[in-house]
Protein backbone atom coordinates (compact mmCIF):
# COMPACT_ATOMS: atom_id res chain seq x y z
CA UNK A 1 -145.14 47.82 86.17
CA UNK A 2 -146.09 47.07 89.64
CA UNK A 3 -143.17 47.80 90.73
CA UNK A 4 -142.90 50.87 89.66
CA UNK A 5 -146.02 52.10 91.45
CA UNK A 6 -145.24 50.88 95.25
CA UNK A 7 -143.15 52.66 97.23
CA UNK A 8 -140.28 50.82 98.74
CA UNK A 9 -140.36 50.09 102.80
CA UNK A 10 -137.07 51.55 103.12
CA UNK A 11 -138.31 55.08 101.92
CA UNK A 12 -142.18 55.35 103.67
CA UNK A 13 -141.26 58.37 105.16
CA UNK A 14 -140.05 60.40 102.02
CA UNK A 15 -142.50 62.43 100.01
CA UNK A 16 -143.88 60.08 97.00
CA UNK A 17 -142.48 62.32 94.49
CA UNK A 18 -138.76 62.94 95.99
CA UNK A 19 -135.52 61.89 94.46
CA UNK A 20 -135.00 58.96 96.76
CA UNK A 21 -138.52 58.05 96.31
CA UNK A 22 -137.68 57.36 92.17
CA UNK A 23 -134.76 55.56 92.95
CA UNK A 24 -136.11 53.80 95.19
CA UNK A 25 -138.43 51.99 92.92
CA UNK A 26 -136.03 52.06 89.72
CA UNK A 27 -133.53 50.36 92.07
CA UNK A 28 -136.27 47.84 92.90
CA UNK A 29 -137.15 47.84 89.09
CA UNK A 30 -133.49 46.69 88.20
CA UNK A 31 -133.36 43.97 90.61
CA UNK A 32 -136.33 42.57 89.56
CA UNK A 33 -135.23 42.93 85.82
CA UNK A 34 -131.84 41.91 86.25
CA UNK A 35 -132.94 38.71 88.46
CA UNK A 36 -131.01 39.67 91.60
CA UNK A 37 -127.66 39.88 89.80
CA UNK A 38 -126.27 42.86 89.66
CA UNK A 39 -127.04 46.01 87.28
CA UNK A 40 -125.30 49.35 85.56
CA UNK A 41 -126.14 52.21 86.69
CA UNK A 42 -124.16 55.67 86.07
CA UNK A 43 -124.94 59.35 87.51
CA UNK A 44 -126.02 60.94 84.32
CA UNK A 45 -128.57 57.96 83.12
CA UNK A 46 -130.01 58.41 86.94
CA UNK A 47 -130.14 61.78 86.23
CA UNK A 48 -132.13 61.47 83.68
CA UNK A 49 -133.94 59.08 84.37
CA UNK A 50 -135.32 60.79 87.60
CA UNK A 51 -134.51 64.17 86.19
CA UNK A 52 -131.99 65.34 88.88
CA UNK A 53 -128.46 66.86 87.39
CA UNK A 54 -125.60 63.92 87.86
CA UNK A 55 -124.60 65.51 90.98
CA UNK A 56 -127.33 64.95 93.22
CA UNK A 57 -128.00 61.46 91.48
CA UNK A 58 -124.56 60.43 92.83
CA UNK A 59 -125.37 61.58 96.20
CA UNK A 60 -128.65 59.67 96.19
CA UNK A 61 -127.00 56.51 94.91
CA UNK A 62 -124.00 57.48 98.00
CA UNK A 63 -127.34 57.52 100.37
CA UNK A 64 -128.49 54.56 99.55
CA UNK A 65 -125.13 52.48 99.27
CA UNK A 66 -124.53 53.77 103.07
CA UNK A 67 -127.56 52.44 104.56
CA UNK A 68 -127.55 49.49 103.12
CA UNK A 69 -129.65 49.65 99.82
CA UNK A 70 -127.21 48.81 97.21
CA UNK A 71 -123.82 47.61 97.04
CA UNK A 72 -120.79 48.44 94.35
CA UNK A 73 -120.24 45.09 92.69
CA UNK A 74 -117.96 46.26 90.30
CA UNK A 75 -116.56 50.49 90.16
CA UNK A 76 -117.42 52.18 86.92
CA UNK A 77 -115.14 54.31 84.81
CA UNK A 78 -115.33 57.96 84.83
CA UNK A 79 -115.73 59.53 81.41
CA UNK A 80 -117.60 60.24 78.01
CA UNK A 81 -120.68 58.22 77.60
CA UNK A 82 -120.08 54.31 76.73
CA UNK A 83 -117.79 54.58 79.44
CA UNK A 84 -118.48 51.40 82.08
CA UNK A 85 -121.00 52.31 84.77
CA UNK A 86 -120.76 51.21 88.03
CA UNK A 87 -122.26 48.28 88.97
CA UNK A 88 -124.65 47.64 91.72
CA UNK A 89 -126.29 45.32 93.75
CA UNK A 90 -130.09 45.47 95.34
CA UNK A 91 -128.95 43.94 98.96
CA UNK A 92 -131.93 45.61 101.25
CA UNK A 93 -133.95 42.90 102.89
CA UNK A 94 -137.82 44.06 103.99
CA UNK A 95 -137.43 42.64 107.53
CA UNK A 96 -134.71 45.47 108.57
CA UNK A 97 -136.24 48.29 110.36
């Protein structure tokens, strides 16, 4: 999928192959998928997904959420998996610096 392969303006200066860099274009992914509504998305799916531990996932999805990136439509419930993820919204528009 295109876009998958293009880097997101909001990440240029980030190695290709980084954390933020994969997230970056998943997040991009699930907007596009999801039609601008908003999507699920939990730590440990990230994690795997990008193959970071849930940890660092979280503090990539924190990263993003405080510049601007994403926004938390609807807070996810902690616990075993089928619990509800949190829900998020791709709000980044390409004209910001």
């Amino acid at each position: 999928n295109s876009a998958l392969r293009s880097k997101p303006a909001f990440v240029q200066s980030f190695p290709d192959e980084s954390g933020l860099v994969r997230l970056a274009k998943l997040i991009v992914e699930l907007d596009a998928v999801h039609n601008g509504d908003d999507f699920p998305l939990s730590c440990h799916r990230l994690g795997a997904l990008i193959d970071k531990h849930p940890t660092p996932s979280l503090r990539l999805l924190k990263r993003l959420e405080k510049i601007k990136v994403i926004a938390i439509t609807k807070k996810g419930k902690p616990g075993p998996a089928g619990s509800p993820a949190t829900r998020y919204r791709y709000v980044w528009k390409d004209s910001k610096p």
